[in-house]
Protein backbone atom coordinates (compact mmCIF):
# COMPACT_ATOMS: atom_id res chain seq x y z
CA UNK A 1 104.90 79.62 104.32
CA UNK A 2 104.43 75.86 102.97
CA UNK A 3 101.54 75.83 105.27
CA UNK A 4 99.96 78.92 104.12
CA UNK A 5 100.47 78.19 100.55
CA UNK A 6 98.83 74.64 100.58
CA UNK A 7 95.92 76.60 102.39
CA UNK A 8 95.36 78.30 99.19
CA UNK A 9 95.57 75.37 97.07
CA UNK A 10 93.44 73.59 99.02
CA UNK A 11 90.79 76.66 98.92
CA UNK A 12 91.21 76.93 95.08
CA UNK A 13 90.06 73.83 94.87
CA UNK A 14 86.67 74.10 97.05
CA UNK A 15 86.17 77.60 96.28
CA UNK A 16 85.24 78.50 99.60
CA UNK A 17 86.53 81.85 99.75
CA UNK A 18 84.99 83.11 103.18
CA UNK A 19 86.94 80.29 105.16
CA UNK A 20 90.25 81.03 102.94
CA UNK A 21 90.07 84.79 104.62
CA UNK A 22 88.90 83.82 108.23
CA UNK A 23 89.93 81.11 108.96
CA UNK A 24 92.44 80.86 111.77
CA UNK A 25 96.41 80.50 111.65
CA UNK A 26 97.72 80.14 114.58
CA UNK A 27 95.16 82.30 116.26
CA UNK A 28 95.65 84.36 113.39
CA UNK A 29 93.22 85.64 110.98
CA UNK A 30 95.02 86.97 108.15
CA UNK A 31 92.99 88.59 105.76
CA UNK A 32 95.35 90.85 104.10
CA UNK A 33 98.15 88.49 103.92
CA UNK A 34 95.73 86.10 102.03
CA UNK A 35 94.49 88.47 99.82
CA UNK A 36 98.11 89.08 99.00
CA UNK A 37 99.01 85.62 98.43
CA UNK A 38 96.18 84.96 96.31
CA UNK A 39 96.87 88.47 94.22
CA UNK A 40 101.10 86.70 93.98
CA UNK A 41 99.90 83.32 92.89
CA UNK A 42 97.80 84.27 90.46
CA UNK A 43 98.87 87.40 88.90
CA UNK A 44 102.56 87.12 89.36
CA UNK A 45 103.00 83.25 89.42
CA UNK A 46 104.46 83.64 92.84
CA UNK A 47 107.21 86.34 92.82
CA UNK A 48 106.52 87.88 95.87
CA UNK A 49 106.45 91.26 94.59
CA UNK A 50 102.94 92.39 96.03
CA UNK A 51 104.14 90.88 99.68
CA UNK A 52 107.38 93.58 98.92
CA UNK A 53 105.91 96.38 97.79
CA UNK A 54 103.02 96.40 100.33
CA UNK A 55 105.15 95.99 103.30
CA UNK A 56 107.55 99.12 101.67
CA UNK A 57 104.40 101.26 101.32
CA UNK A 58 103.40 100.31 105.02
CA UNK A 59 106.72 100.59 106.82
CA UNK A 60 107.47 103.82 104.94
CA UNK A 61 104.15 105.10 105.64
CA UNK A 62 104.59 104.76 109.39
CA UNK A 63 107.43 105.60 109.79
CA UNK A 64 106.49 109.02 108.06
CA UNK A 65 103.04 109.34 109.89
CA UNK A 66 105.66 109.11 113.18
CA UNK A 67 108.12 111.42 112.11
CA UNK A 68 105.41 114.15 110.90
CA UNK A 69 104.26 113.93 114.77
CA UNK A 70 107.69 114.05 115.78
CA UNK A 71 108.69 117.28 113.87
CA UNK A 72 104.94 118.69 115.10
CA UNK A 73 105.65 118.10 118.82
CA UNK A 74 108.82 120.37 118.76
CA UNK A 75 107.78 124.03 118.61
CA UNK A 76 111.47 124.80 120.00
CA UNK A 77 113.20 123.73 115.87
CA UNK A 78 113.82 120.59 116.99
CA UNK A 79 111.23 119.40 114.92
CA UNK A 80 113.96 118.00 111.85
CA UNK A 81 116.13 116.26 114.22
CA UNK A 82 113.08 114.50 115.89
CA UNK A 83 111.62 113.73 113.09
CA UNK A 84 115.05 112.10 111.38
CA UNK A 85 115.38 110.29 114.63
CA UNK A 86 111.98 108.79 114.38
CA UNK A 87 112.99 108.16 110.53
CA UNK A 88 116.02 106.51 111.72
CA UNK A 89 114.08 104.20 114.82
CA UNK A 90 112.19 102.36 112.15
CA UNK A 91 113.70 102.39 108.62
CA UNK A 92 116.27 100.23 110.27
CA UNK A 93 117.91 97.04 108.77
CA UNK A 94 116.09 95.03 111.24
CA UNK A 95 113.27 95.73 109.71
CA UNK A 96 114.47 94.46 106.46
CA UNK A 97 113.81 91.19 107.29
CA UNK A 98 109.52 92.09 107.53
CA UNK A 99 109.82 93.42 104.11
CA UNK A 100 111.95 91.10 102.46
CA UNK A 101 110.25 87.75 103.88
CA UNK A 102 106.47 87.37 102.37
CA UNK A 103 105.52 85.39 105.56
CA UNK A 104 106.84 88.30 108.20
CA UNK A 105 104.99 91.01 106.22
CA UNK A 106 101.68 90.58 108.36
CA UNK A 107 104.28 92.46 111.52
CA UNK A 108 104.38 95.17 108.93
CA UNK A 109 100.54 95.85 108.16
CA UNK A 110 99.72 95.34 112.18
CA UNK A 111 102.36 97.90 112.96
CA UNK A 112 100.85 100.53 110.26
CA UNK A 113 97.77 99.86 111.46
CA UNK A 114 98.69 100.38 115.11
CA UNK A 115 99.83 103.64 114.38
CA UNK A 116 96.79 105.09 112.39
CA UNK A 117 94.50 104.02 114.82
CA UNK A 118 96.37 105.82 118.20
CA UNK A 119 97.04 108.99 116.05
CA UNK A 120 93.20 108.59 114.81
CA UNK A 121 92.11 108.60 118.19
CA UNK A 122 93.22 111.77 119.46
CA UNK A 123 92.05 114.82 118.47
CA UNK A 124 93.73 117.04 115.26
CA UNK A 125 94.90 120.26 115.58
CA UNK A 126 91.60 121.66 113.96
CA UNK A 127 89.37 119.27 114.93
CA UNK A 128 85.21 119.89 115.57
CA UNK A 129 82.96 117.95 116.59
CA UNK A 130 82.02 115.95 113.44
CA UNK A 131 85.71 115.36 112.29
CA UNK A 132 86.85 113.94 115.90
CA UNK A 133 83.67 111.46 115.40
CA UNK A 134 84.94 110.37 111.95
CA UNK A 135 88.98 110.39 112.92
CA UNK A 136 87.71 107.89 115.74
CA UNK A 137 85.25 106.12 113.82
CA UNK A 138 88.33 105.71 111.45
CA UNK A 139 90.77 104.66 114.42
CA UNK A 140 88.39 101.75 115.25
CA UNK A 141 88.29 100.25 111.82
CA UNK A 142 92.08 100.36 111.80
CA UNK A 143 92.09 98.37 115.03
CA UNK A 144 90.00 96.33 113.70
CA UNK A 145 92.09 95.95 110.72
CA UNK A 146 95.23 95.60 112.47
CA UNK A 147 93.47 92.36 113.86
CA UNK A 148 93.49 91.35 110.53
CA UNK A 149 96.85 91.71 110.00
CA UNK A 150 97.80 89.40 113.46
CA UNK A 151 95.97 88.82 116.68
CA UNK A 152 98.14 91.01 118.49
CA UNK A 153 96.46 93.60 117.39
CA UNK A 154 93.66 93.05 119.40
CA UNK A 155 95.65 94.70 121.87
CA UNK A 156 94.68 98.17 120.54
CA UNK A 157 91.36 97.87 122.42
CA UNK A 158 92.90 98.17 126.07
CA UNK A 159 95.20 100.73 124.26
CA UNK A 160 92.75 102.93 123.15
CA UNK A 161 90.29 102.70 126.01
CA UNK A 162 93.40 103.29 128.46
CA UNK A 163 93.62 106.61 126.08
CA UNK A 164 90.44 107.42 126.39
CA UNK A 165 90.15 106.55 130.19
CA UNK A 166 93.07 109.31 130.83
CA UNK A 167 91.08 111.70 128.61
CA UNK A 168 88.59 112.17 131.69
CA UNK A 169 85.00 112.92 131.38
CA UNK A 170 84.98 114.67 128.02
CA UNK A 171 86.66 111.44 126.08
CA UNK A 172 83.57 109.12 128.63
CA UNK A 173 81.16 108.51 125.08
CA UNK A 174 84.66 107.28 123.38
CA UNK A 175 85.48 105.17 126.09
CA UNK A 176 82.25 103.67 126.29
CA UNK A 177 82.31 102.17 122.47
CA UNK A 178 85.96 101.72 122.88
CA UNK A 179 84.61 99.20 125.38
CA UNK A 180 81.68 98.10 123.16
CA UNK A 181 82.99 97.31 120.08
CA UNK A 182 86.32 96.09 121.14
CA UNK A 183 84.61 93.54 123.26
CA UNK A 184 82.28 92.57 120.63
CA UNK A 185 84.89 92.65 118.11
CA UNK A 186 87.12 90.45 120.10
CA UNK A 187 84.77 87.31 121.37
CA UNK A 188 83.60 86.68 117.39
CA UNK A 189 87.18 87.16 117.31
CA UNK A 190 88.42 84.51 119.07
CA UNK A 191 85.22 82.81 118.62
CA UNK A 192 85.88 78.73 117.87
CA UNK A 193 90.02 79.24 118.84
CA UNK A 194 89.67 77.49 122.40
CA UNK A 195 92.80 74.89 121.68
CA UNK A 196 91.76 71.15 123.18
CA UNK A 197 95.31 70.85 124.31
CA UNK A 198 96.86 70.91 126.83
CA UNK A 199 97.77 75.23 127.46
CA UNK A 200 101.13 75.54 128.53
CA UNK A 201 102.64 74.54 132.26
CA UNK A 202 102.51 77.44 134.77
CA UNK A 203 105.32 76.89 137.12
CA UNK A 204 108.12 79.09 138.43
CA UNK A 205 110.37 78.21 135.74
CA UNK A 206 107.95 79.04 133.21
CA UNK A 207 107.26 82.05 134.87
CA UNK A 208 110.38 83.54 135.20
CA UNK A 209 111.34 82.06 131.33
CA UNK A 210 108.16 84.30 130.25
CA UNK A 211 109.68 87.42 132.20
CA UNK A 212 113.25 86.75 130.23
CA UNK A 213 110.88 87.00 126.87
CA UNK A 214 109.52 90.03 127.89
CA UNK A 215 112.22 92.06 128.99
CA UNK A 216 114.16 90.21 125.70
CA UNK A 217 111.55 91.07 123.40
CA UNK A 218 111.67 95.10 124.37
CA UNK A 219 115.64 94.63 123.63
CA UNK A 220 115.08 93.94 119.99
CA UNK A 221 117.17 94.38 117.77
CA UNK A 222 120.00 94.25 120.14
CA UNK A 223 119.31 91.03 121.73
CA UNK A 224 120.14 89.53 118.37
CA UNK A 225 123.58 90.37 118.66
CA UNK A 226 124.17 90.57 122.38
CA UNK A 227 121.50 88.64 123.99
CA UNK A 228 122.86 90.02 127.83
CA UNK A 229 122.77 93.33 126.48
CA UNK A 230 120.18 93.38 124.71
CA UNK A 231 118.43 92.00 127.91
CA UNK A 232 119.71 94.57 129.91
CA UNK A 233 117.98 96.90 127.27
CA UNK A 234 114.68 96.08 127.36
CA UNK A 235 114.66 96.59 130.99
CA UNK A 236 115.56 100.02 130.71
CA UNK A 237 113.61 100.51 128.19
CA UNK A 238 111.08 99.21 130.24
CA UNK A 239 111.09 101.26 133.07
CA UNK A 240 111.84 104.51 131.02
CA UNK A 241 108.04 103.44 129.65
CA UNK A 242 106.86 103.72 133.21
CA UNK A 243 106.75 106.69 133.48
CA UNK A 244 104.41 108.43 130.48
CA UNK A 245 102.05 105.34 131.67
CA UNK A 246 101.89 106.96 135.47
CA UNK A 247 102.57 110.34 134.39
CA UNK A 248 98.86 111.95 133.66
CA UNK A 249 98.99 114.32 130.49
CA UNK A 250 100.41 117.80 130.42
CA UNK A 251 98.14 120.60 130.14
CA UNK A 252 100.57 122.27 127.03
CA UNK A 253 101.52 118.77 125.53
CA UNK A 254 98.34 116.66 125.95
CA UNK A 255 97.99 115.11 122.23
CA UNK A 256 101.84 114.14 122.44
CA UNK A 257 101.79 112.40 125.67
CA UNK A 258 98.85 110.56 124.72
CA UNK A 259 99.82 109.62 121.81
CA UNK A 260 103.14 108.37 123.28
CA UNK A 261 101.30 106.35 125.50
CA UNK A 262 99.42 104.46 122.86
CA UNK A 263 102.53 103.60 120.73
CA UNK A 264 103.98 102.46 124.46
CA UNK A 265 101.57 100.09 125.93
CA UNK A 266 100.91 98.84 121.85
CA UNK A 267 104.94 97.67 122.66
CA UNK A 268 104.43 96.52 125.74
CA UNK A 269 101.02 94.86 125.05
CA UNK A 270 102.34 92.91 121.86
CA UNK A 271 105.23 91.85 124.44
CA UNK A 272 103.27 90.63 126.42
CA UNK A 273 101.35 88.32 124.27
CA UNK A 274 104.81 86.90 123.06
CA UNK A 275 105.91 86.41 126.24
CA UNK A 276 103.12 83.92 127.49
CA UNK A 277 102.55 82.40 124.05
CA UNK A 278 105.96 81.49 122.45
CA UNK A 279 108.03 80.50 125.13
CA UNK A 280 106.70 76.77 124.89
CA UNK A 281 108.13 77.04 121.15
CA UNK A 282 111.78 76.32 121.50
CA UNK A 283 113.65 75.52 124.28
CA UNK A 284 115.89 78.69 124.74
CA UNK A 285 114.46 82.55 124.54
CA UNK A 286 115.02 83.03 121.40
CA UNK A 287 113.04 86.26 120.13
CA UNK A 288 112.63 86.36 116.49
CA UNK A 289 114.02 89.40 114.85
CA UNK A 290 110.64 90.19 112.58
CA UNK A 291 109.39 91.47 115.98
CA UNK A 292 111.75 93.98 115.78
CA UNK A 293 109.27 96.61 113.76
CA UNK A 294 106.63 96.17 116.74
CA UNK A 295 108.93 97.62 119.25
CA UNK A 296 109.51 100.69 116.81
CA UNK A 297 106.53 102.16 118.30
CA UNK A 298 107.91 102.20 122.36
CA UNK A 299 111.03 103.88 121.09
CA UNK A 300 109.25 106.51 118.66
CA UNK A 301 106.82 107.05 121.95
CA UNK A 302 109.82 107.71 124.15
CA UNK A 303 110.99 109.65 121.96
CA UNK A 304 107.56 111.71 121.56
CA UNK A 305 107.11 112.13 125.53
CA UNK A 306 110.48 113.55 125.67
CA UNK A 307 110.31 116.05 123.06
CA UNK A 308 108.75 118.85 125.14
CA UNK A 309 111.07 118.65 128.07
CA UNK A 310 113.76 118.84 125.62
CA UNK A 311 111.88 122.13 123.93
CA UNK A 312 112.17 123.45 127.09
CA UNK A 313 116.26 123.17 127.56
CA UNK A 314 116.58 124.28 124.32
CA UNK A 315 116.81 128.03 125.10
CA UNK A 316 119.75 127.04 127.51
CA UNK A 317 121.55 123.82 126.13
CA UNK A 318 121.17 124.46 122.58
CA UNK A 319 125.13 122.70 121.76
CA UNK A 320 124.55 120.51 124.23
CA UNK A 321 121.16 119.33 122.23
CA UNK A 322 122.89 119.39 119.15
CA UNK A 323 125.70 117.33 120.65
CA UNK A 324 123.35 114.86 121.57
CA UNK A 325 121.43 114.74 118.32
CA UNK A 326 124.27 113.92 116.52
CA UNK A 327 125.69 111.33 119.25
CA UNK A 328 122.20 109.86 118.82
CA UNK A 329 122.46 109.48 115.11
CA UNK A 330 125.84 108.30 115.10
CA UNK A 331 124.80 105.67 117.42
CA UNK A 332 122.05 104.46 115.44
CA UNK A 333 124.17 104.11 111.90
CA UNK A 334 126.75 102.47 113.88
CA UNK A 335 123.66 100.12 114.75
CA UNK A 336 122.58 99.61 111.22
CA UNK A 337 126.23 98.22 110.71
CA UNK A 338 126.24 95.84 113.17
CA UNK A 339 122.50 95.08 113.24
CA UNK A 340 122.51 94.32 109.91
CA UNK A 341 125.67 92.26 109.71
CA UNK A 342 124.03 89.87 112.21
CA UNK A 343 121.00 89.68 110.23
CA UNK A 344 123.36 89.07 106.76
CA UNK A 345 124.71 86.51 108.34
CA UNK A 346 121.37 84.44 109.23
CA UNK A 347 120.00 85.35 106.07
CA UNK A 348 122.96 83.13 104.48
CA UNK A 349 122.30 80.55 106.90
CA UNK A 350 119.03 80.45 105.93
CA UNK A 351 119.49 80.76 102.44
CA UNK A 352 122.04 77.51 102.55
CA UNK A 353 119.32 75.40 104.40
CA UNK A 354 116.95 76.19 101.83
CA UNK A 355 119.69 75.57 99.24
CA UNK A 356 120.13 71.81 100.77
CA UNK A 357 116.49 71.32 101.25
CA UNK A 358 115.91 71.84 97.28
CA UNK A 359 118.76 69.65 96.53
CA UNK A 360 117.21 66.81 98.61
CA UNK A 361 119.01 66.78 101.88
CA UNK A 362 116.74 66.03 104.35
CA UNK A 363 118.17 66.50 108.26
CA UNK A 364 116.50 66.95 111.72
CA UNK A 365 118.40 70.56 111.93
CA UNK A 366 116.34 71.30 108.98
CA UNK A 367 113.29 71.36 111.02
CA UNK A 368 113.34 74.79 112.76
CA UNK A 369 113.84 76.64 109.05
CA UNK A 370 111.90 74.31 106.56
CA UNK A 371 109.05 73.11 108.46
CA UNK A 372 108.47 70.82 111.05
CA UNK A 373 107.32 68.07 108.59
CA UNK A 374 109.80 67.65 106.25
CA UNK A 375 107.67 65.60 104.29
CA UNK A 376 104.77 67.63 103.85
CA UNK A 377 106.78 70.41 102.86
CA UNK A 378 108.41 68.55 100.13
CA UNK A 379 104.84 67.35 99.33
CA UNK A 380 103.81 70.94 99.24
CA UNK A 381 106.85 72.09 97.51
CA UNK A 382 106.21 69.43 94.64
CA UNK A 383 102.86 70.75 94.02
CA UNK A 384 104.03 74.50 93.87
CA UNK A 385 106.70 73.08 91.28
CA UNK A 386 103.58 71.59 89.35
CA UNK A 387 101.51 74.48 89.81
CA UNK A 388 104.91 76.83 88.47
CA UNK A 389 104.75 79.08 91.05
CA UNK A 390 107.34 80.44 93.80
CA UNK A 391 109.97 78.63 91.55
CA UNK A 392 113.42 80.53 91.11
């Protein structure tokens, strides 16, 4: 956050506006986290309130758009339990820390994003011609804007085309500028980011320490409180995702299954990513927990691919069903507890670093929470006091 801050002063000063939206972060482009950052310094003096509300409006957003799929999949009345369940898979306290922390907030556009552009891409209910052009002329701009939000979303375009690919010979003219524009799209993407470094050491231990983050990263949020677990999680979770991915669509259920392959591979592809491009950061797998919200969509997927098998044993396990709905639920506010009483406590952790930091303290264990340059962030933080913004 220091870093990005000092970007904008520093572009306040030139004026060059174009670079202060494109340019890279990290690999990142983040347009609408700039814009936002802009709109806080220089409307609200640095509150963070636009950073809130924004990421509110997009979590609660998809998490509705999911749960209105959810509750349409069912045509057995288990629409309102599926769709609380879907509620209850994303509006969770891990996800409190992308709302509540301006930098996260970018997890929470790409994962709204994400979402509009797989439902976009299938067909409606009601859909001709013309509207299926414009709902996937529409799905490409929001992959294009989840890109925009972090570079993992770039990882829509194998998404979608996968989608498309499984759609056979009617979805071929999709596929084909899926293909296009995503490659087009991507190169001026990436366009100037070749790193001069030296890329990270492939090796068998670096291998199999880029498998742990994988399989770690699918257990969010329980690897933050049980790391074996949680491990042991996301490789169920894992496998479970197998099968929609091998399974070709069902005649009756075609729209769901697609769509809960989307929101899967969007998981697994993000996952991915992580797994070959953090593991160099610290020494240990240590997943951070504002990746939790981009794992929402492999559970709401699961979710979605079961529904119509469970339709089906409705008609004979009806208390069984009910039995398990309310297990399910149970489970998950029993998570809530416990998830967020592990993220309490590192917020307070957190909060006391930053506490020493601004009282002039100045340790090497600072380092992972402040910034790696101590110096430059109190450099940075002196000008924000000068500037009166982000001040308490």
């Amino acid at each position: 956050m220091f870093d990005l801050v000092s970007f904008y002063f520093q572009h306040v000063t030139s004026g060059d506006w174009l670079d202060y939206l494109l340019a890279p972060h990290n690999y990142h482009r983040l347009v609408w986290f700039r814009l936002l950052l802009a709109l806080d310094v220089q409307v609200f003096k640095g509150t963070g309130l636009p950073f809130v509300v924004v990421a509110v409006f997009c979590l609660t957003g998809g998490a509705l758009l999911l749960a209105r799929e959810a509750q349409r999949t069912s045509t057995a009345g288990l629409g309102l339990p599926a769709a609380a369940l879907a509620l209850m898979l994303i509006l969770s306290t891990a996800n409190a820390a992308g709302v509540s922390v301006p930098a996260n907030t970018p997890h929470i556009h790409t994962f709204l994003f994400a979402i509009l552009a797989i439902l976009l891409a299938e067909p409606g209910a009601q859909s001709d011609g013309a509207s299926l052009a414009t709902r996937r002329a529409a799905a490409i701009g929001c992959a294009i804007a989840a890109a925009f939000s972090l570079a993992v979303g770039l990882v829509l375009w194998p998404v979608l085309a996968f989608m498309a690919w499984r759609g056979g010979k009617a979805d071929r003219r999709w596929l084909g500028a899926v293909l296009a524009v995503g490659a087009t799209f991507t190169a001026v993407y990436v366009y100037g980011q070749i790193s001069g470094g030296q890329g990270p050491s492939l090796s068998a231990q670096s291998l199999a320490k880029s498998v742990e983050y994988f399989f770690a990263y699918l257990g969010l949020p329980w690897v933050r409180a049980w790391p074996p677990g949680g491990l042991a999680i996301g490789v169920a979770l894992f496998l479970l995702a197998l099968i929609p991915i091998a399974r070709p669509p069902r005649t009756a259920s075609r729209r769901s299954d697609q769509i809960a392959t989307g929101l899967i591979l969007f998981t697994l592809g993000t996952a991915t990513l992580a797994a070959f491009g953090r593991t160099d950061i610290t020494p240990e797998v240590d997943i951070p927990i504002r990746y939790a919200i981009l794992t929402a969509p492999l559970h709401t997927g699961l979710l979605l691919f079961t529904l119509p098998w469970l339709d089906r044993q409705s008609s004979q396990r009806k208390r069984l069903l009910q039995a398990g709905v309310v297990m399910g639920c149970s489970v998950l506010l029993v998570q809530q507890v416990l998830i967020g009483h592990v993220a309490a406590q590192a917020g307070a952790r957190t909060r006391e670093t930053i506490a020493q930091f601004e009282q002039g303290r100045r340790t090497p264990a600072m380092m992972p929470t402040i910034h790696p340059n101590l110096a430059r962030a109190e450099a940075v933080s002196r000008e924000m006091r000068e500037r009166g913004v982000y001040q308490r």
